[in-house]
PDB file of N, CA and C in Angstrom:
ATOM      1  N   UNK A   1    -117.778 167.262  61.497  1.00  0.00           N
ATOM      2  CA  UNK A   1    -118.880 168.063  62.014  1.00  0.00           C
ATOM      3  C   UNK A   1    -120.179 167.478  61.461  1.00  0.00           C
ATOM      4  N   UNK A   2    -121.001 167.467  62.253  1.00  0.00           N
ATOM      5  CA  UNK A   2    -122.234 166.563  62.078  1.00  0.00           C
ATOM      6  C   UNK A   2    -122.921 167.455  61.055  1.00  0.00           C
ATOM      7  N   UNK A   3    -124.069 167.157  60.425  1.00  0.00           N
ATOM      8  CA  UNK A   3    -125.123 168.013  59.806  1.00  0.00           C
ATOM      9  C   UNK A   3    -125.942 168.827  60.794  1.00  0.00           C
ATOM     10  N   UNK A   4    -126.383 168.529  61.901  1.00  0.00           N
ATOM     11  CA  UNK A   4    -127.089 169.370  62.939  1.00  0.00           C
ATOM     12  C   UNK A   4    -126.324 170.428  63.178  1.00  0.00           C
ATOM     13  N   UNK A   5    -125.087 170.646  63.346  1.00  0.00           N
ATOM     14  CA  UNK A   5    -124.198 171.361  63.934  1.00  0.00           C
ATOM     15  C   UNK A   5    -123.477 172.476  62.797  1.00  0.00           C
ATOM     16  N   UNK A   6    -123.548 171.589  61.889  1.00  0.00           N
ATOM     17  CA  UNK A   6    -123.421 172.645  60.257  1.00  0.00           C
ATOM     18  C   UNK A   6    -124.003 173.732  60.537  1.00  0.00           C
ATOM     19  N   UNK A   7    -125.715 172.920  60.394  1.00  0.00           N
ATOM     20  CA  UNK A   7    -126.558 173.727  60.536  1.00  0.00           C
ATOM     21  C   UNK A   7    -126.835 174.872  61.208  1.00  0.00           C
ATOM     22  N   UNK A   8    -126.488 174.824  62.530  1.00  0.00           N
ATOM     23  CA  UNK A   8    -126.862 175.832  63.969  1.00  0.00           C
ATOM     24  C   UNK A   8    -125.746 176.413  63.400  1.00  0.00           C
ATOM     25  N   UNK A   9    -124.611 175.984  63.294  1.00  0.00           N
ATOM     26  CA  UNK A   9    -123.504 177.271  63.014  1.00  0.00           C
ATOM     27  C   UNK A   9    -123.609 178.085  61.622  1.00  0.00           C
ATOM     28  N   UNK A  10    -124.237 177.252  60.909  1.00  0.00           N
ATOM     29  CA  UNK A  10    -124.575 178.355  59.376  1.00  0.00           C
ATOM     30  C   UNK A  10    -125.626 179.485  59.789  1.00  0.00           C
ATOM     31  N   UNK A  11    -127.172 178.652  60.626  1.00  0.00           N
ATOM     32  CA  UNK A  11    -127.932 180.055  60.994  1.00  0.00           C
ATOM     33  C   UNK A  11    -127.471 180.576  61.669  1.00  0.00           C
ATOM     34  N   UNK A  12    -126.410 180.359  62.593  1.00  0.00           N
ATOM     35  CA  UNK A  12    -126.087 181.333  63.534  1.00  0.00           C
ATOM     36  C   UNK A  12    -125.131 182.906  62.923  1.00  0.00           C
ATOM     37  N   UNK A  13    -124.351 182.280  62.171  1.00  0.00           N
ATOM     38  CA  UNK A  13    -123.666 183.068  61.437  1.00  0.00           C
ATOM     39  C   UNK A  13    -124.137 183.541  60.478  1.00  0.00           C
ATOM     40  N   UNK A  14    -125.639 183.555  59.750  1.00  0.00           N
ATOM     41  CA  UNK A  14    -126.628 183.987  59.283  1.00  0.00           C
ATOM     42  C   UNK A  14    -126.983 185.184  60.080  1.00  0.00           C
ATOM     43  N   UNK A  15    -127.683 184.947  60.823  1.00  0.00           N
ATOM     44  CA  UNK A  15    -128.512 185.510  61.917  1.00  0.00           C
ATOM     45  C   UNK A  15    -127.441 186.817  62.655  1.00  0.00           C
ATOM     46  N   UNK A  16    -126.113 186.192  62.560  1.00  0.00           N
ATOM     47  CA  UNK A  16    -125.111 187.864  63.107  1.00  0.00           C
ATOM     48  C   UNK A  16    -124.952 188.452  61.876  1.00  0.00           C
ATOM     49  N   UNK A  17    -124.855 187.854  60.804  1.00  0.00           N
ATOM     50  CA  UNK A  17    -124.838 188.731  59.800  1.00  0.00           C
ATOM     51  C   UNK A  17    -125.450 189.567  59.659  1.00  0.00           C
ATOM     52  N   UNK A  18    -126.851 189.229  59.910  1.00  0.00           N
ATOM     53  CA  UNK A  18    -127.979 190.090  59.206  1.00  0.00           C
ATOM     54  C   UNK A  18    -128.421 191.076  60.665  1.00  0.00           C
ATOM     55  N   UNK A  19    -127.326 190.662  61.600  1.00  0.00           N
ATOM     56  CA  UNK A  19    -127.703 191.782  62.751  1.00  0.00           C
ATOM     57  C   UNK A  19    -126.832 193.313  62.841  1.00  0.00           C
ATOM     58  N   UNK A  20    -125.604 192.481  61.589  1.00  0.00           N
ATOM     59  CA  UNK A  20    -124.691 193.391  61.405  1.00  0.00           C
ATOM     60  C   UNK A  20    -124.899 193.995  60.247  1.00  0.00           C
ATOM     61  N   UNK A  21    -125.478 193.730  59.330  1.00  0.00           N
ATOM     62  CA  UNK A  21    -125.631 194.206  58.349  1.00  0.00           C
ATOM     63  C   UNK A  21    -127.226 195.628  58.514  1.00  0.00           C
ATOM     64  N   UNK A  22    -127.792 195.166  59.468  1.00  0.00           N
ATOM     65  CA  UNK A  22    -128.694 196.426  60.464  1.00  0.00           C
ATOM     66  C   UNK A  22    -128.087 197.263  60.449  1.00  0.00           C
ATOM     67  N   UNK A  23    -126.780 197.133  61.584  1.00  0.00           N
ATOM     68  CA  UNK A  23    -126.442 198.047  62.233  1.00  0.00           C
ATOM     69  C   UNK A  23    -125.919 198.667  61.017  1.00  0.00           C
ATOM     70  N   UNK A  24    -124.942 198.242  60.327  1.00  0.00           N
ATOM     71  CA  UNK A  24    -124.150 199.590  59.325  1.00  0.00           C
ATOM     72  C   UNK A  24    -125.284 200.413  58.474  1.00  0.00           C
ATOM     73  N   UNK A  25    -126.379 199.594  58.061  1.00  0.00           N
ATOM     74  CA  UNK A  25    -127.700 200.180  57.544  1.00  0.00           C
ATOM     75  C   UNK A  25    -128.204 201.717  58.561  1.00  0.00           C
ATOM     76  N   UNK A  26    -128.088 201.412  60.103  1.00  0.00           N
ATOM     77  CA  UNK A  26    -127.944 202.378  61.137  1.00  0.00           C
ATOM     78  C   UNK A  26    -127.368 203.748  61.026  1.00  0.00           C
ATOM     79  N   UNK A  27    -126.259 203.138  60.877  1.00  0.00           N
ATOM     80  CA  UNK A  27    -124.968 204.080  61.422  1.00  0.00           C
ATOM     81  C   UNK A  27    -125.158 204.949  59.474  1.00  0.00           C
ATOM     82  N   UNK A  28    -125.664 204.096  58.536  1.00  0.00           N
ATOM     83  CA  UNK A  28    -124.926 204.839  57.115  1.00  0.00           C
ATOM     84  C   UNK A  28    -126.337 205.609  56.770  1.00  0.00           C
ATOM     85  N   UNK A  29    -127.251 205.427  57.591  1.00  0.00           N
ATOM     86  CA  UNK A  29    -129.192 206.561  57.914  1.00  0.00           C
ATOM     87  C   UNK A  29    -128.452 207.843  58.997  1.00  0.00           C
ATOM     88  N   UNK A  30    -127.760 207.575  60.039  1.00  0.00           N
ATOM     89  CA  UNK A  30    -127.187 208.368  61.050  1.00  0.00           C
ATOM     90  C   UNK A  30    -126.065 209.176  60.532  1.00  0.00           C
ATOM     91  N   UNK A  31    -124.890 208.120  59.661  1.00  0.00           N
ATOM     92  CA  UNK A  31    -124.502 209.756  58.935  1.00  0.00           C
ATOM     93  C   UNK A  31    -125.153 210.561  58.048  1.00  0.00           C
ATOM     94  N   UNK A  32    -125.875 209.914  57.038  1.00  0.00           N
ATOM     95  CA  UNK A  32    -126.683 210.654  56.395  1.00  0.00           C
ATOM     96  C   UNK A  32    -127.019 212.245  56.854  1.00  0.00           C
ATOM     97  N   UNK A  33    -127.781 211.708  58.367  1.00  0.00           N
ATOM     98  CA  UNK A  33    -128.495 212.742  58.615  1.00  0.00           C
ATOM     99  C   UNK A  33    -127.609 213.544  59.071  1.00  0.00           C
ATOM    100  N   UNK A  34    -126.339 213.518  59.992  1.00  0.00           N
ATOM    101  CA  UNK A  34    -125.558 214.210  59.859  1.00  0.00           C
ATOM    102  C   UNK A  34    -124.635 215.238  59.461  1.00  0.00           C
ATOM    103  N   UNK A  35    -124.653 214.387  57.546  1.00  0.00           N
ATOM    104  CA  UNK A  35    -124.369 215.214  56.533  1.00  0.00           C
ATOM    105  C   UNK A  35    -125.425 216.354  56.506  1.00  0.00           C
ATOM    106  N   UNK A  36    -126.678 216.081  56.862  1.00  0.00           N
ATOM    107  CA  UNK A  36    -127.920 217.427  56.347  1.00  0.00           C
ATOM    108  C   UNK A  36    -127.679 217.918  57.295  1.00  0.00           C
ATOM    109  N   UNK A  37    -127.111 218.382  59.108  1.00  0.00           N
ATOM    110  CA  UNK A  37    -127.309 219.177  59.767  1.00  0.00           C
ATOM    111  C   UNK A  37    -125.865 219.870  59.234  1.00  0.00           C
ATOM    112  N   UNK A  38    -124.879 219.255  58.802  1.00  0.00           N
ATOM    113  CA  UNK A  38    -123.939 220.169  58.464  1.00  0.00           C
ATOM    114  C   UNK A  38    -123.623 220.831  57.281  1.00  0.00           C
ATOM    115  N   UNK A  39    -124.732 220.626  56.666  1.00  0.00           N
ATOM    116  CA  UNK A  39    -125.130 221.401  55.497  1.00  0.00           C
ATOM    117  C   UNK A  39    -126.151 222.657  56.041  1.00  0.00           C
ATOM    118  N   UNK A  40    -126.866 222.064  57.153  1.00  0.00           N
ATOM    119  CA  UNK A  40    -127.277 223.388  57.326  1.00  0.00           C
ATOM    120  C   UNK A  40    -126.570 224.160  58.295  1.00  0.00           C
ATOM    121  N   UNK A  41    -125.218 224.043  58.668  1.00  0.00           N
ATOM    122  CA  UNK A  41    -124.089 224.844  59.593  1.00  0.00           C
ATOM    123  C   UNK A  41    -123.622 225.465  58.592  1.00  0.00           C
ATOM    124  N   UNK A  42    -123.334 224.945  57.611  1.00  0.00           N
ATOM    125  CA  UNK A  42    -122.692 225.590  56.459  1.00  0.00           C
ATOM    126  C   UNK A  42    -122.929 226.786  55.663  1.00  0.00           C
ATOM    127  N   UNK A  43    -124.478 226.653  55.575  1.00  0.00           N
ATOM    128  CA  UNK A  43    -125.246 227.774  54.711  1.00  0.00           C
ATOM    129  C   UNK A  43    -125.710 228.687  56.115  1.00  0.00           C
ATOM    130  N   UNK A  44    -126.117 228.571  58.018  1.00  0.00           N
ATOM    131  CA  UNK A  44    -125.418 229.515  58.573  1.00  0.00           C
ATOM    132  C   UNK A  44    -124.295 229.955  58.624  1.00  0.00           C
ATOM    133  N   UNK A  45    -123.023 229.528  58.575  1.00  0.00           N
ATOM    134  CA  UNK A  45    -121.763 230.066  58.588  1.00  0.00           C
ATOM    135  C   UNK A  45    -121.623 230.960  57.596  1.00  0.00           C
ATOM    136  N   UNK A  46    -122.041 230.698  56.012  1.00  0.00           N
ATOM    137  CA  UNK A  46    -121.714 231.396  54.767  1.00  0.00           C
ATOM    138  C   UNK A  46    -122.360 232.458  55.273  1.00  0.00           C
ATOM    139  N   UNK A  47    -123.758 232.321  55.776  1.00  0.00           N
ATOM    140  CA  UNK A  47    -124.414 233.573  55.698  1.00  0.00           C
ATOM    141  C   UNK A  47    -124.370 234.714  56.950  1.00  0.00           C
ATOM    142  N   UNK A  48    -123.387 233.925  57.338  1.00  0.00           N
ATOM    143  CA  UNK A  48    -122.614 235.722  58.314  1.00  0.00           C
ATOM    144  C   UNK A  48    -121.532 235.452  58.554  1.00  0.00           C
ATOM    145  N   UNK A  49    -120.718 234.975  57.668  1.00  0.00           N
ATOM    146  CA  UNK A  49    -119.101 235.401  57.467  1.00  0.00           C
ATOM    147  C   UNK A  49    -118.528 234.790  58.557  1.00  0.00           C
ATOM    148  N   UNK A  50    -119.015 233.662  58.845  1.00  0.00           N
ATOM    149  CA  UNK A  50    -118.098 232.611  60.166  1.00  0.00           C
ATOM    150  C   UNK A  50    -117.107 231.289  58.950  1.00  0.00           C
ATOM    151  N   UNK A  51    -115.952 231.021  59.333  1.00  0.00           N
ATOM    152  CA  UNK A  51    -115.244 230.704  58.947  1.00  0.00           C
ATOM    153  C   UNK A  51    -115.567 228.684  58.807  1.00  0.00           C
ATOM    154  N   UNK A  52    -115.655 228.041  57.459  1.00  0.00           N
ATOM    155  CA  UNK A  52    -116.444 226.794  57.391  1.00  0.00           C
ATOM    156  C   UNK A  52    -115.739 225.761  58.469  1.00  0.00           C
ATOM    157  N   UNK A  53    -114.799 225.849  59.479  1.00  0.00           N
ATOM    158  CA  UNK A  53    -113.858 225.096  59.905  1.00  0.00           C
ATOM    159  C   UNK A  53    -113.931 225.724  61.279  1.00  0.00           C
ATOM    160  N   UNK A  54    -114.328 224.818  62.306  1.00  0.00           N
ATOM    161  CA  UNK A  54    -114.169 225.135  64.006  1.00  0.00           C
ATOM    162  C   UNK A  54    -113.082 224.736  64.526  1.00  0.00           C
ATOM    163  N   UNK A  55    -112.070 224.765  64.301  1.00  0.00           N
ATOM    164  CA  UNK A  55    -111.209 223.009  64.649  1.00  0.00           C
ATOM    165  C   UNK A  55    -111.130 222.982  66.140  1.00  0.00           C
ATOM    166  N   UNK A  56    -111.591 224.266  66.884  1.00  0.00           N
ATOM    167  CA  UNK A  56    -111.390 224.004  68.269  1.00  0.00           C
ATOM    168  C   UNK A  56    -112.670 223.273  69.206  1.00  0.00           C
ATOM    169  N   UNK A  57    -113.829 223.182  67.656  1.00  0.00           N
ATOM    170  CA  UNK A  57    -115.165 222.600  68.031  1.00  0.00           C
ATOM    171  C   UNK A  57    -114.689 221.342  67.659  1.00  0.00           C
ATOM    172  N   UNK A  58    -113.767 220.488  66.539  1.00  0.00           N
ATOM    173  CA  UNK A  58    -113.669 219.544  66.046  1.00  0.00           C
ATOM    174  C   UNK A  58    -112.405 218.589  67.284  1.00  0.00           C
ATOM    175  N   UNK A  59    -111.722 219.154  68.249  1.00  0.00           N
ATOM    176  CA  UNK A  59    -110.905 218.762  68.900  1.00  0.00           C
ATOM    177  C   UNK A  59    -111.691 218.600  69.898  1.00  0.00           C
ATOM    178  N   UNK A  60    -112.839 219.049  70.526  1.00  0.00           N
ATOM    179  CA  UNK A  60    -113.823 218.612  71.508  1.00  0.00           C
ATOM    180  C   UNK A  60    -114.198 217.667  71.109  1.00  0.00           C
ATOM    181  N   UNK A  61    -114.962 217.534  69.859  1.00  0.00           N
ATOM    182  CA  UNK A  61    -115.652 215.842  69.655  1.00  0.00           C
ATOM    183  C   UNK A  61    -114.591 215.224  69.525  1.00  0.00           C
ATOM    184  N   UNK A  62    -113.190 215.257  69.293  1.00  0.00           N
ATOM    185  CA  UNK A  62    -112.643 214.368  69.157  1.00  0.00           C
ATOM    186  C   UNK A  62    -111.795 213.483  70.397  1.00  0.00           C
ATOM    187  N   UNK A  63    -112.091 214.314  71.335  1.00  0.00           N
ATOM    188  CA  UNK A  63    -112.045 214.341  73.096  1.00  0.00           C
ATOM    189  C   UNK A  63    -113.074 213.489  73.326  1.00  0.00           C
ATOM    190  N   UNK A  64    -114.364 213.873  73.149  1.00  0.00           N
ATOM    191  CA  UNK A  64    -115.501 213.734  73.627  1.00  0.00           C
ATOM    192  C   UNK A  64    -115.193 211.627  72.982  1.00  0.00           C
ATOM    193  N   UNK A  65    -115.309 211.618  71.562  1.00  0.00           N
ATOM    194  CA  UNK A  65    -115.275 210.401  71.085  1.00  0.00           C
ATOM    195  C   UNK A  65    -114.699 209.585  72.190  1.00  0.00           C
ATOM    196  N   UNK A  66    -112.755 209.887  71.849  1.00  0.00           N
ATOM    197  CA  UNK A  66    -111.945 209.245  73.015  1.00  0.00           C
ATOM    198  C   UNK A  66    -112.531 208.847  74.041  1.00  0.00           C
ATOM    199  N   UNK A  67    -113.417 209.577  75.098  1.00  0.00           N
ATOM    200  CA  UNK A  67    -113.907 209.468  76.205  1.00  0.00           C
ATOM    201  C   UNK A  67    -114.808 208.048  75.977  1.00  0.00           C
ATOM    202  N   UNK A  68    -115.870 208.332  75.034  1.00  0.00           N
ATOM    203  CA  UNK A  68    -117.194 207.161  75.081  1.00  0.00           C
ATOM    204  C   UNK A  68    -116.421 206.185  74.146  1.00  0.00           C
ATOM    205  N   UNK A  69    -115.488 206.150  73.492  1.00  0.00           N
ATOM    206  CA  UNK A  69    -114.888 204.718  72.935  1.00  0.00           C
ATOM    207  C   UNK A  69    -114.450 204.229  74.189  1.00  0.00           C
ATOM    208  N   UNK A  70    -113.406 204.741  75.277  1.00  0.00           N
ATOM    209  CA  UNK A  70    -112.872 204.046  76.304  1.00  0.00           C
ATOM    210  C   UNK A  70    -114.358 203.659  76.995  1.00  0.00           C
ATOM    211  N   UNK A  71    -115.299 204.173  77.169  1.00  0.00           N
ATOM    212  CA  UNK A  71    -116.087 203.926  78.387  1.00  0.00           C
ATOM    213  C   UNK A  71    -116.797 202.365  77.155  1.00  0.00           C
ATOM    214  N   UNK A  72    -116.640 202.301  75.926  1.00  0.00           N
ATOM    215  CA  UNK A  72    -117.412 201.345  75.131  1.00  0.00           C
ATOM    216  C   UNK A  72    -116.333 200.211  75.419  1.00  0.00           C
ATOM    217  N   UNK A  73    -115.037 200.344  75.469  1.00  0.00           N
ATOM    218  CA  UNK A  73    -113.852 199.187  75.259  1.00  0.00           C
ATOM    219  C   UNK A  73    -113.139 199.446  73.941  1.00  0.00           C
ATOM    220  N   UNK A  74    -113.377 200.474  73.364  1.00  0.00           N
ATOM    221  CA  UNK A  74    -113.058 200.661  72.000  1.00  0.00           C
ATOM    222  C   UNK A  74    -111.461 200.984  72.102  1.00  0.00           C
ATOM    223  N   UNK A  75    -111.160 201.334  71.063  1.00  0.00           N
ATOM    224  CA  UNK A  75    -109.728 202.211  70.975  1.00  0.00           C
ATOM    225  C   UNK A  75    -109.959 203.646  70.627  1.00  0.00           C
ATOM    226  N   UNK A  76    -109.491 204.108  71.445  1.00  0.00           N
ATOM    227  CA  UNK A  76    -109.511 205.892  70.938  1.00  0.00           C
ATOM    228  C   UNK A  76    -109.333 206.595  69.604  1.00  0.00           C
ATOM    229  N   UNK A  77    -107.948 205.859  69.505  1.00  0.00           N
ATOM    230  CA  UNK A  77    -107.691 206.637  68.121  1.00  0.00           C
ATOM    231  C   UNK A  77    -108.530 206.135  66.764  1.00  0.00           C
ATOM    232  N   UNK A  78    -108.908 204.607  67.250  1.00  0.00           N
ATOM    233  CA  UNK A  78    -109.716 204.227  65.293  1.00  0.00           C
ATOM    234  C   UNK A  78    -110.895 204.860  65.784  1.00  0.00           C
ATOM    235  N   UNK A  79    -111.643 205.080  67.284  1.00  0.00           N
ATOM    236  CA  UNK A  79    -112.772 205.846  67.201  1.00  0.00           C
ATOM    237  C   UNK A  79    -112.294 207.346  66.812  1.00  0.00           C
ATOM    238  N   UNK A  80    -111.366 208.096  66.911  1.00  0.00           N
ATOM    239  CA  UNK A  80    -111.478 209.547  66.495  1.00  0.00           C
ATOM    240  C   UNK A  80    -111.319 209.396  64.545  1.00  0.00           C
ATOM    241  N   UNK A  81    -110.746 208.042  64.331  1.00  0.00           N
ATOM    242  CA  UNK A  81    -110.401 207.964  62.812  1.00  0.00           C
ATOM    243  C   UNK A  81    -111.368 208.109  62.452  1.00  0.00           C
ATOM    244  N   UNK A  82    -112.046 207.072  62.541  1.00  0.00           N
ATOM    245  CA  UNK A  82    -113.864 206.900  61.999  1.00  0.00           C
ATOM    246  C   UNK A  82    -114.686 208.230  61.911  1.00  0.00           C
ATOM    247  N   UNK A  83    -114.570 209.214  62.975  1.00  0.00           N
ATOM    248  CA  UNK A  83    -115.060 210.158  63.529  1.00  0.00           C
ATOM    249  C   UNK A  83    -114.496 211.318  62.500  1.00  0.00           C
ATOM    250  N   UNK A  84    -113.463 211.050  62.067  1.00  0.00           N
ATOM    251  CA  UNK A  84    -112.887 212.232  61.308  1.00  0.00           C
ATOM    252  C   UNK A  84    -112.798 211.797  59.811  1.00  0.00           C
ATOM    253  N   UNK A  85    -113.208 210.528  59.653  1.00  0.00           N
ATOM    254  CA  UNK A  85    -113.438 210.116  58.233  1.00  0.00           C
ATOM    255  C   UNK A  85    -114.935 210.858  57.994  1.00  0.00           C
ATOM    256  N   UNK A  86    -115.877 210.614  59.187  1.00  0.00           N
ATOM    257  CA  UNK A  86    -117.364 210.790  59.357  1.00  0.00           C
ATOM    258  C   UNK A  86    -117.331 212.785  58.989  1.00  0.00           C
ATOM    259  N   UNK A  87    -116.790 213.069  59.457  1.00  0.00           N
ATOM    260  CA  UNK A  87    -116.501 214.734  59.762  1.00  0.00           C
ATOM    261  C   UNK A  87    -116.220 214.988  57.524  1.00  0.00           C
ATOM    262  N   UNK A  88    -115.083 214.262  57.368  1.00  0.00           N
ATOM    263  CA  UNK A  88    -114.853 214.575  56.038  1.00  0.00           C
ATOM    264  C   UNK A  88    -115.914 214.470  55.163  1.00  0.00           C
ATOM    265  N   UNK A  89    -116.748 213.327  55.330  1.00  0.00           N
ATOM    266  CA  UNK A  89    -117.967 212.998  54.501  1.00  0.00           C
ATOM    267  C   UNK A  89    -118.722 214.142  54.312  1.00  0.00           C
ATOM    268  N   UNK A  90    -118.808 214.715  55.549  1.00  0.00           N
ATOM    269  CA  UNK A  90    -120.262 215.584  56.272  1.00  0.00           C
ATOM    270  C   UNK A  90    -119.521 216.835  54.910  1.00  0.00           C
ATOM    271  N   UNK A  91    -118.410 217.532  55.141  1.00  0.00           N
ATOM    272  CA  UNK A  91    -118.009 218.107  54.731  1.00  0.00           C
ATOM    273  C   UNK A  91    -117.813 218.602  53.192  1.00  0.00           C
ATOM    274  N   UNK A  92    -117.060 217.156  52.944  1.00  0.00           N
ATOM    275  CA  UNK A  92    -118.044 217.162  50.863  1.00  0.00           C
ATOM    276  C   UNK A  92    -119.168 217.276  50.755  1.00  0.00           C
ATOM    277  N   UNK A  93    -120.031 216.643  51.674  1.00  0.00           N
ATOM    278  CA  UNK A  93    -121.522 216.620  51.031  1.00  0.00           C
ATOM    279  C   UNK A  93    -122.400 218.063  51.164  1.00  0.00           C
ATOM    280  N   UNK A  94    -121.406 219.054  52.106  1.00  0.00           N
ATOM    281  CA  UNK A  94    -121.782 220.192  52.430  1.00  0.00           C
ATOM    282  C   UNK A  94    -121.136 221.111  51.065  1.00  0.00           C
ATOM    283  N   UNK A  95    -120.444 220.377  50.642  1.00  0.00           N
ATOM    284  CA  UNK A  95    -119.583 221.352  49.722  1.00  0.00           C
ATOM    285  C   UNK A  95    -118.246 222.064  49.967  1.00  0.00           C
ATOM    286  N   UNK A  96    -117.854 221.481  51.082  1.00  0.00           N
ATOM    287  CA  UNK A  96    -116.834 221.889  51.653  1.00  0.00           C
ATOM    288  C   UNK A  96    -115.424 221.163  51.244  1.00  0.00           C
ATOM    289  N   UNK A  97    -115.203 220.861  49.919  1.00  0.00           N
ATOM    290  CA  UNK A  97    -114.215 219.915  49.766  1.00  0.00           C
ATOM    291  C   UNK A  97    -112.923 220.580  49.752  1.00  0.00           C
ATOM    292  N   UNK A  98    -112.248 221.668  50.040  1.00  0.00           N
ATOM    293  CA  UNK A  98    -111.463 222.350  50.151  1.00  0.00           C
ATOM    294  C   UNK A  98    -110.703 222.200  51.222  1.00  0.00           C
ATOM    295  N   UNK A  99    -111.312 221.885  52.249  1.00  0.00           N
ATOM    296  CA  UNK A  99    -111.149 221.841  53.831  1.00  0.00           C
ATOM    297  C   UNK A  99    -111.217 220.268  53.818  1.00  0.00           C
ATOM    298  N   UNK A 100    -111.200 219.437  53.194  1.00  0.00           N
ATOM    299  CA  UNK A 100    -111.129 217.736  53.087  1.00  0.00           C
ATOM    300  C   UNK A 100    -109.492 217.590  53.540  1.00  0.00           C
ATOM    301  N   UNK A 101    -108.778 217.841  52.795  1.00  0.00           N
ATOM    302  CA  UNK A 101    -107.510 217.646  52.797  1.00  0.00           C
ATOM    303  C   UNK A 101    -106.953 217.812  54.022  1.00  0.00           C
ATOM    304  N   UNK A 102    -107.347 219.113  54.608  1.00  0.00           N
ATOM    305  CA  UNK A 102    -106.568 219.383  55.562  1.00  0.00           C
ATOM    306  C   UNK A 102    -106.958 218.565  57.233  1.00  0.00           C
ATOM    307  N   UNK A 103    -108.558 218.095  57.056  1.00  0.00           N
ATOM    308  CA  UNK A 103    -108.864 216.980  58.042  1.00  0.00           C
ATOM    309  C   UNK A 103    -108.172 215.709  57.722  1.00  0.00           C
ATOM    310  N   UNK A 104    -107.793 215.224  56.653  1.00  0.00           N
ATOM    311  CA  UNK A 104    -107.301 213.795  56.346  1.00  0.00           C
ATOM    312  C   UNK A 104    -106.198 213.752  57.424  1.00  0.00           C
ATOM    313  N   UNK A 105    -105.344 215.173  56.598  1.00  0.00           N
ATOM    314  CA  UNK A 105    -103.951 214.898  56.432  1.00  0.00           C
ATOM    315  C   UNK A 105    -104.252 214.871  58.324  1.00  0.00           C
ATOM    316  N   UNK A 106    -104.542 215.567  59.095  1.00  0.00           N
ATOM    317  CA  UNK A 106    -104.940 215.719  60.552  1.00  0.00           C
ATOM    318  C   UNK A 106    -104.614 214.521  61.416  1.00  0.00           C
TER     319      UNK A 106
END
């Protein structure tokens, strides 16, 4: 492999790096914020006796995912994984670590 060609393939593979390394920067600002709206579901739920766990709200997004992974090319199930790893996060950071277990094991 020539030196020119080193080259273009080192920046190139530079250059996706640092396009990928954006995006998870993205997605780890997007759960973030995530975690704060379900912190504030949480402290509504506590404060009128609604139960911290929808699961019949959590089986819709997990429908809903399925749907826009197929329409992306994705796979369904590592998109509902991700999605329910994402759900667990939200959940500790809400204080909800009680209810962790029983999404894993899910």
């Amino acid at each position: 492999m020539n030196e020119s060609i080193r080259f273009s393939l080192s920046s190139n593979l530079a250059n996706l790096s640092k396009r990928i390394d954006a995006i998870d920067e993205t997605i780890l600002r997007l759960v973030a914020e995530r975690a704060e709206l379900v912190k504030d579901v949480q402290i509504l739920k506590r404060a009128n006796g609604l139960p911290v766990r929808n699961y019949e709200r959590e089986e819709e997004i997990f429908e809903r995912v399925r749907r826009i992974a197929f329409r992306r090319g994705l796979a369904g199930d590592n998109a509902v994984a991700i999605i329910r790893q994402c759900i667990a996060s939200c959940l500790s950071s809400a204080g909800v670590d009680e209810e962790i277990d029983n999404l894993n094991a899910g």
